[in-house]
C-alpha atoms as a PDB file:
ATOM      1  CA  UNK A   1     121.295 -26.677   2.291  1.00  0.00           C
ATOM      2  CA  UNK A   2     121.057 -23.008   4.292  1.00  0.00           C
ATOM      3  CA  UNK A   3     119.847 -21.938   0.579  1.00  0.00           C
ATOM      4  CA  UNK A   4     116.759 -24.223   0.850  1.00  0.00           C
ATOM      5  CA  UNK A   5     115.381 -22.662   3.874  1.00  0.00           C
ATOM      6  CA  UNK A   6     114.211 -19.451   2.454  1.00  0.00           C
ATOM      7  CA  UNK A   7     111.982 -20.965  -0.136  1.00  0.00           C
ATOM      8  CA  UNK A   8     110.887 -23.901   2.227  1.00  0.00           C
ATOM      9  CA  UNK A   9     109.596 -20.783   4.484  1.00  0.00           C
ATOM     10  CA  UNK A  10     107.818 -19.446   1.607  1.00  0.00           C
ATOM     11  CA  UNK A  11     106.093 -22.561   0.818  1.00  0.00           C
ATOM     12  CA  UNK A  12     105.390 -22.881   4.508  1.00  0.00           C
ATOM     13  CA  UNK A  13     103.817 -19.810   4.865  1.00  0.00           C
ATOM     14  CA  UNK A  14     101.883 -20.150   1.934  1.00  0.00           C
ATOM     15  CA  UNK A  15     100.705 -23.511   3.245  1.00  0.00           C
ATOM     16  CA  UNK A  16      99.673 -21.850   6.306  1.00  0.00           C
ATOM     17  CA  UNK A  17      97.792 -18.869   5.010  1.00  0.00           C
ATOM     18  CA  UNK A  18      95.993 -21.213   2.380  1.00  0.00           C
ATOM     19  CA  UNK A  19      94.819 -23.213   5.150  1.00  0.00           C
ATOM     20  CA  UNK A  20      93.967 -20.371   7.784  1.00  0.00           C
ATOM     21  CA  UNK A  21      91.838 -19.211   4.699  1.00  0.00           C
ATOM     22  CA  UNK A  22      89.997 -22.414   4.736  1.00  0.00           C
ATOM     23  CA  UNK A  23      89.528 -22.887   8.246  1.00  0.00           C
ATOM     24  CA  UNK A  24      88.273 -19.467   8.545  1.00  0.00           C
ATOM     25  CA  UNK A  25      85.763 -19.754   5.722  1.00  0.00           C
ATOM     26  CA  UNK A  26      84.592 -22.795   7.155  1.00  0.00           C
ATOM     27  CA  UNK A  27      83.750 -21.123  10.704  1.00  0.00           C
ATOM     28  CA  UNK A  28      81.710 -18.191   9.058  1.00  0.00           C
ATOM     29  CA  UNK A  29      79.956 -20.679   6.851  1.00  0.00           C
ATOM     30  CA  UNK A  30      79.294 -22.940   9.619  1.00  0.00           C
ATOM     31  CA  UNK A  31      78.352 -26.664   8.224  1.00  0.00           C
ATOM     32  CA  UNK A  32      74.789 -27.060   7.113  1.00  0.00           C
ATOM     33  CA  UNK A  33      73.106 -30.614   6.853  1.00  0.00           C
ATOM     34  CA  UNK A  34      69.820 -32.124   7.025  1.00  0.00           C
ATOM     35  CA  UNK A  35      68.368 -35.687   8.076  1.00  0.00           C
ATOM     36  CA  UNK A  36      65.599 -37.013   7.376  1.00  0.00           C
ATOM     37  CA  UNK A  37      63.585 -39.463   9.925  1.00  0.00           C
ATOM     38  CA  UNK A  38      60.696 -41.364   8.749  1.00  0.00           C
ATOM     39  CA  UNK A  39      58.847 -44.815   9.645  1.00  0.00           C
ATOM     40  CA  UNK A  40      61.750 -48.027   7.808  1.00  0.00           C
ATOM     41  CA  UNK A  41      57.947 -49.524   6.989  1.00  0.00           C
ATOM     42  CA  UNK A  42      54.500 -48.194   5.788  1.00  0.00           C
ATOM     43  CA  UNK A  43      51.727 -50.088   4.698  1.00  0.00           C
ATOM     44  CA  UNK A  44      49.691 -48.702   1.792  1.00  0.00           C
ATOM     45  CA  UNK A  45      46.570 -46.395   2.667  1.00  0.00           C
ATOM     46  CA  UNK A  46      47.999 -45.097   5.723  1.00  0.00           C
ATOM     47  CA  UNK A  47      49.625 -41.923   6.771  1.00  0.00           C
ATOM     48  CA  UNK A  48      53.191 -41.722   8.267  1.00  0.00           C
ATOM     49  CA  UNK A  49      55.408 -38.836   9.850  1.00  0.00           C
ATOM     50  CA  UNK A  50      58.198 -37.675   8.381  1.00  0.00           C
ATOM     51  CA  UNK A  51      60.688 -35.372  10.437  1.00  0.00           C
ATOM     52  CA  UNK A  52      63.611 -33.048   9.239  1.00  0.00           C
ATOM     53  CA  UNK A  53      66.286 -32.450  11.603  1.00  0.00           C
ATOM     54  CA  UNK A  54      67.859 -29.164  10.265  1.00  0.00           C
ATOM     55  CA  UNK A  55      71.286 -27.879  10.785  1.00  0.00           C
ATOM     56  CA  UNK A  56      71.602 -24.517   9.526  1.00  0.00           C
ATOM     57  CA  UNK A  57      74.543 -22.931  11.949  1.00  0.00           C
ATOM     58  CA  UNK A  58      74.527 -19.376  11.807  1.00  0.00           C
ATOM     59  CA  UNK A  59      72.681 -19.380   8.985  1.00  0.00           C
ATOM     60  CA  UNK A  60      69.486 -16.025   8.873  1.00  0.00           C
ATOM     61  CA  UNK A  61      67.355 -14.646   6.028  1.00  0.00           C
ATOM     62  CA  UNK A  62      65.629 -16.578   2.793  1.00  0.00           C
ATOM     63  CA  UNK A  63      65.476 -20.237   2.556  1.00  0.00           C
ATOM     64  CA  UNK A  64      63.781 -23.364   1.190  1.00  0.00           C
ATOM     65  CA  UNK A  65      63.694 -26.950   1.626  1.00  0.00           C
ATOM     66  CA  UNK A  66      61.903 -28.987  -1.163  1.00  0.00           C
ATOM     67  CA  UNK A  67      61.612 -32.741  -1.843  1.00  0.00           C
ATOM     68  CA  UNK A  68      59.863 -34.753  -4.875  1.00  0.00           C
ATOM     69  CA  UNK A  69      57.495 -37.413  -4.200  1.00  0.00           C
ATOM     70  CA  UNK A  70      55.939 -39.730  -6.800  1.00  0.00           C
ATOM     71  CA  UNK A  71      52.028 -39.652  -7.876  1.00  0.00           C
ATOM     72  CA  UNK A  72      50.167 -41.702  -5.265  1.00  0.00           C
ATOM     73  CA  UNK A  73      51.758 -39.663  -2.283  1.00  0.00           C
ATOM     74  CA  UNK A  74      50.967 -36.606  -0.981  1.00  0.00           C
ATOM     75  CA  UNK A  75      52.166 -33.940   1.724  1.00  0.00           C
ATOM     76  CA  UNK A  76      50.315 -32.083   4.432  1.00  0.00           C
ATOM     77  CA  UNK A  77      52.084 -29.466   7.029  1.00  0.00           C
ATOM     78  CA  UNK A  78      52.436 -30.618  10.653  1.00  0.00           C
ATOM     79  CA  UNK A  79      55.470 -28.387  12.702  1.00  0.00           C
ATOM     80  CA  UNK A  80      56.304 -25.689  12.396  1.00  0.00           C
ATOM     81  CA  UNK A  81      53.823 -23.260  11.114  1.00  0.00           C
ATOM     82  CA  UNK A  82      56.484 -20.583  10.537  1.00  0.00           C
ATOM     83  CA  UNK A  83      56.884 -21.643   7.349  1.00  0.00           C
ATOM     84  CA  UNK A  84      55.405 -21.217   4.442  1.00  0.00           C
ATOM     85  CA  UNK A  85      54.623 -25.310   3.295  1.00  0.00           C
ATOM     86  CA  UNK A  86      52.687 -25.888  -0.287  1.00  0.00           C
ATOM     87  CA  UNK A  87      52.292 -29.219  -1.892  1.00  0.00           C
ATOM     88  CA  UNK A  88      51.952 -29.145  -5.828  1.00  0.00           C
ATOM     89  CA  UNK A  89      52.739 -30.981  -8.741  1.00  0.00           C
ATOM     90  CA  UNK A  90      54.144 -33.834  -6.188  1.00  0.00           C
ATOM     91  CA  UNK A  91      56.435 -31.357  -5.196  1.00  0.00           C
ATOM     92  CA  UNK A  92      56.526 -30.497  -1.297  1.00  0.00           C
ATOM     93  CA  UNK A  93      58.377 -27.062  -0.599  1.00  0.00           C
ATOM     94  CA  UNK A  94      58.663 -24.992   2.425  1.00  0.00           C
ATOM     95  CA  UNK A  95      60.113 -21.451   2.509  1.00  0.00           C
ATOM     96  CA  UNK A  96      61.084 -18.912   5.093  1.00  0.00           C
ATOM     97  CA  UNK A  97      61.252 -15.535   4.509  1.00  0.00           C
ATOM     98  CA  UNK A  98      63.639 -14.781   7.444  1.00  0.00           C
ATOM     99  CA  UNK A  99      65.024 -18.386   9.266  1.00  0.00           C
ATOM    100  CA  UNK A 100      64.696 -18.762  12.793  1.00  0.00           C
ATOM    101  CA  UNK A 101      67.314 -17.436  15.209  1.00  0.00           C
ATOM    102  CA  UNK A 102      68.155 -21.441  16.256  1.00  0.00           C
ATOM    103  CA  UNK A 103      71.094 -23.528  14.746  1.00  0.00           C
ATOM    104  CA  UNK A 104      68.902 -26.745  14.797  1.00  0.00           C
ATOM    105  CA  UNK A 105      65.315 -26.474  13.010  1.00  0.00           C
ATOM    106  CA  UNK A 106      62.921 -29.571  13.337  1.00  0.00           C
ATOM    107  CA  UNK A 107      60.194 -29.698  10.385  1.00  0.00           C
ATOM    108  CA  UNK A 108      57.278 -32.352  10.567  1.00  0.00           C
ATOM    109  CA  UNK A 109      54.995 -32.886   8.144  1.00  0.00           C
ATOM    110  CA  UNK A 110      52.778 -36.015   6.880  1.00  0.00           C
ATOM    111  CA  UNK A 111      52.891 -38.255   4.045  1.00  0.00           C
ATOM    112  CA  UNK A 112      49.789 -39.903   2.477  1.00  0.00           C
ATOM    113  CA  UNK A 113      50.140 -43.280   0.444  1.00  0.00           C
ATOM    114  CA  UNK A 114      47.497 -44.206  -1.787  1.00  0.00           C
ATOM    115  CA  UNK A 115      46.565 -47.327  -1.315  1.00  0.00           C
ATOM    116  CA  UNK A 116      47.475 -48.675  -4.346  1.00  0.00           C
ATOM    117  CA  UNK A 117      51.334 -47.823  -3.989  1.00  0.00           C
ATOM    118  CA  UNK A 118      54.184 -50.715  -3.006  1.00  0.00           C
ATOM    119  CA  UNK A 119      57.433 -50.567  -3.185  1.00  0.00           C
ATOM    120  CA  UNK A 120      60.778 -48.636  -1.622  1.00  0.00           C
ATOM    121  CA  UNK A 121      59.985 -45.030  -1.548  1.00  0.00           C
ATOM    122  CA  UNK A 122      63.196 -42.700  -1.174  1.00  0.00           C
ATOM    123  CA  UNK A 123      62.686 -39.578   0.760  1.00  0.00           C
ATOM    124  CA  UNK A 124      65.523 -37.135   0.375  1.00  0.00           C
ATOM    125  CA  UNK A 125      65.299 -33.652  -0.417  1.00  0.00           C
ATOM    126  CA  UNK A 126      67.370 -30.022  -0.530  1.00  0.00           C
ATOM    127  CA  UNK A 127      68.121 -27.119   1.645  1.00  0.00           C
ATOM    128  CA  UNK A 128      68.839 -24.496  -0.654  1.00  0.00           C
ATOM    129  CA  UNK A 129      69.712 -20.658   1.188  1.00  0.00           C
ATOM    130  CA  UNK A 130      71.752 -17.746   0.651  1.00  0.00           C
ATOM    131  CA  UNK A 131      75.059 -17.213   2.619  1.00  0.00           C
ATOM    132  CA  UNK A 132      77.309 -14.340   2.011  1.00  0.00           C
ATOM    133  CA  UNK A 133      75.247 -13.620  -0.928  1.00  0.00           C
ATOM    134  CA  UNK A 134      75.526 -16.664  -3.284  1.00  0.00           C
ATOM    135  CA  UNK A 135      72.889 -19.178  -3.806  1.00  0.00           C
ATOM    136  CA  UNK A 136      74.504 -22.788  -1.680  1.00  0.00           C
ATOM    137  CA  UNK A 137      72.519 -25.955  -1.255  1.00  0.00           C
ATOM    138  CA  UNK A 138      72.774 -28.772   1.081  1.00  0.00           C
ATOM    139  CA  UNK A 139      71.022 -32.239  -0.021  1.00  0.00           C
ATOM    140  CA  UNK A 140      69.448 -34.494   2.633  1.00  0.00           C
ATOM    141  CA  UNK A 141      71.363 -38.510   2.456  1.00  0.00           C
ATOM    142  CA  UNK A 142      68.345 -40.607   1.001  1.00  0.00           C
ATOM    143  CA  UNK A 143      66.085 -42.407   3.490  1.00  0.00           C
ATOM    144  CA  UNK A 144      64.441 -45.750   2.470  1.00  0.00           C
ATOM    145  CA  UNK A 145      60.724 -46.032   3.748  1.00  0.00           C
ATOM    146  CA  UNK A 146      59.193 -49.706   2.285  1.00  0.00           C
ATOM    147  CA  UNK A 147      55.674 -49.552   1.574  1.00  0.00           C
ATOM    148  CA  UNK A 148      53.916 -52.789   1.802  1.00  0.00           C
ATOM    149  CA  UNK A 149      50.450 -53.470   0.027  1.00  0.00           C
ATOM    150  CA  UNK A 150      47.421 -53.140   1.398  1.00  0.00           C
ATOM    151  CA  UNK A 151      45.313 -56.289   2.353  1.00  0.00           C
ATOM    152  CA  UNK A 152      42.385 -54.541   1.007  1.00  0.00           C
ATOM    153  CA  UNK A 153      43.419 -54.123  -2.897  1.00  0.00           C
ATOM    154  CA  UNK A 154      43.835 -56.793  -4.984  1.00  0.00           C
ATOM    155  CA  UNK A 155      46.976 -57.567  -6.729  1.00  0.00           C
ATOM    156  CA  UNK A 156      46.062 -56.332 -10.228  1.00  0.00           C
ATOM    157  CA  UNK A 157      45.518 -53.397  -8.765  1.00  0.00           C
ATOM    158  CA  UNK A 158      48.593 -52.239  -7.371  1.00  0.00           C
ATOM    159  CA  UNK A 159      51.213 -49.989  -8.446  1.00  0.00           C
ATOM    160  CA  UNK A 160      54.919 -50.194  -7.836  1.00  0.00           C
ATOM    161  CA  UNK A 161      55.957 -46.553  -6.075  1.00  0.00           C
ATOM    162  CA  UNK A 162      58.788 -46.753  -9.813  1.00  0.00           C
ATOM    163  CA  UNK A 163      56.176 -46.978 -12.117  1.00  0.00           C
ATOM    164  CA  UNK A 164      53.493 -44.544 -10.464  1.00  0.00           C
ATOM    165  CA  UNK A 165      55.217 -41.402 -12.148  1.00  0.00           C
ATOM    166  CA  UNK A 166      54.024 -43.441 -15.496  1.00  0.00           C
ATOM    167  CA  UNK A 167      51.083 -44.752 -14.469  1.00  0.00           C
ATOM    168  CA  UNK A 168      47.597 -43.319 -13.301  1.00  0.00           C
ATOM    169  CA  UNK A 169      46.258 -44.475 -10.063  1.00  0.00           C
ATOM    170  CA  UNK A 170      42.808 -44.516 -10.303  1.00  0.00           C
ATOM    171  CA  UNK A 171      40.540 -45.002  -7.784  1.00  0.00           C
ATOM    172  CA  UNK A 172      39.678 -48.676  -6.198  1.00  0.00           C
ATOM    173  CA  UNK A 173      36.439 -50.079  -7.459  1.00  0.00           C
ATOM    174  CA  UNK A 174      34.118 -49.886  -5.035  1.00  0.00           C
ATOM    175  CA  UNK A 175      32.779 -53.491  -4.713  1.00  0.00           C
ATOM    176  CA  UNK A 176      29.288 -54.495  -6.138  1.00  0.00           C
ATOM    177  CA  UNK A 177      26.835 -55.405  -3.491  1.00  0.00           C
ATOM    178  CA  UNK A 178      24.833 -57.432  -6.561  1.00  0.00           C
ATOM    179  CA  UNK A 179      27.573 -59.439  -6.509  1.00  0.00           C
ATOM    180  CA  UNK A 180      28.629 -62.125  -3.895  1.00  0.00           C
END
C-alpha cells in the first residue's frame, strides 16, 4: 500500500502541472468570440443593420473579420471607421492594422437585399488574428435573418437567397406604360 504513494504523487503532480499549464495558457490567451445581431426578418429591397459584438480580451496588433454573402446582397461600412471595411466578390472584410486598446469591439455595417432575393440568409463570419505569433481564428455561431419577398416583384421573378450564387439577378423590368 505505502509503495503506491510515491507513484500516486507522481501522477498527481503531473496532473497538476498539466493542468496549471492549461489554465495558464488560457488566461494569456484570454477567450475570443464574436456574435452577430441582425433583424430575425427582412423583406426584400430593403436595407437592414447588422452588428458584431466582438470579444477579443487582451488581444493588440493585426486582425480581420470577414463574412460571405450570396449575389443579390451587398455590404456598406457603418461603425467604426477605424477599420479598414471593403466589399468585393460578395465578400465583406474588415482589417485593423493595430486593434483597439478595448476587450469588447462593436462593428456595424449594412446589408442590401436585392429585391429579388427570398429565403433564410445565414450571416456568420470569422475573426481571424495573431496571438503569440501563430495565426488563430474564432468563427461567429450562424444567425438566421428570413427574407420575405417583395410585394412589388412578381413571383417568376424571384430568386431563392440558395440558388442566387447560381443564378443571375437581373434587373426588374421596368413596367410598360403602353401597356395597361
Amino acid at each position: 500500500m505505502f509503495s503506491l504513494m510515491p507513484a500516486l504523487i507522481k501522477y498527481f503532480s503531473l496532473f497538476l502541472a498539466a493542468n496549471i499549464i492549461l489554465v495558464v495558457n488560457n488566461i494569456s490567451t484570454g477567450d475570443v468570440y464574436l456574435q452577430i445581431n441582425a433583424p430575425a426578418v427582412a423583406e426584400a429591397g430593403t436595407t437592414v443593420e447588422v452588428e458584431i459584438e466582438l470579444h477579443k480580451a487582451d488581444l493588440t496588433g493585426f486582425a480581420r473579420f470577414q463574412q460571405e454573402l450570396p449575389f443579390g446582397v451587398t455590404a456598406s461600412p457603418v461603425y467604426p471607421t477605424d477599420v479598414d471595411f471593403s466589399f468585393e466578390d460578395n465578400t465583406v472584410k474588415m482589417i485593423w492594422l493595430s486593434l483597439p486598446r478595448q476587450d469588447i469591439i462593436n462593428i456595424r455595417y449594412k446589408i442590401h437585399i436585392n429585391e429579388r432575393l427570398k429565403g433564410d440568409l445565414q450571416l456568420n463570419g470569422t475573426f481571424s488574428f495573431i496571438d503569440n505569433n501563430r495565426r488563430r481564428s474564432a468563427g461567429a455561431e450562424s444567425r438566421l435573418l428570413a427574407i420575405t419577398q417583395s410585394p412589388n416583384i412578381e413571383d417568376r421573378l424571384i430568386v431563392d437567397v440558395s440558388e442566387a450564387n447560381q443564378r443571375l439577378l437581373p434587373p426588374v423590368p421596368e413596367a410598360d406604360p403602353t401597356r395597361s
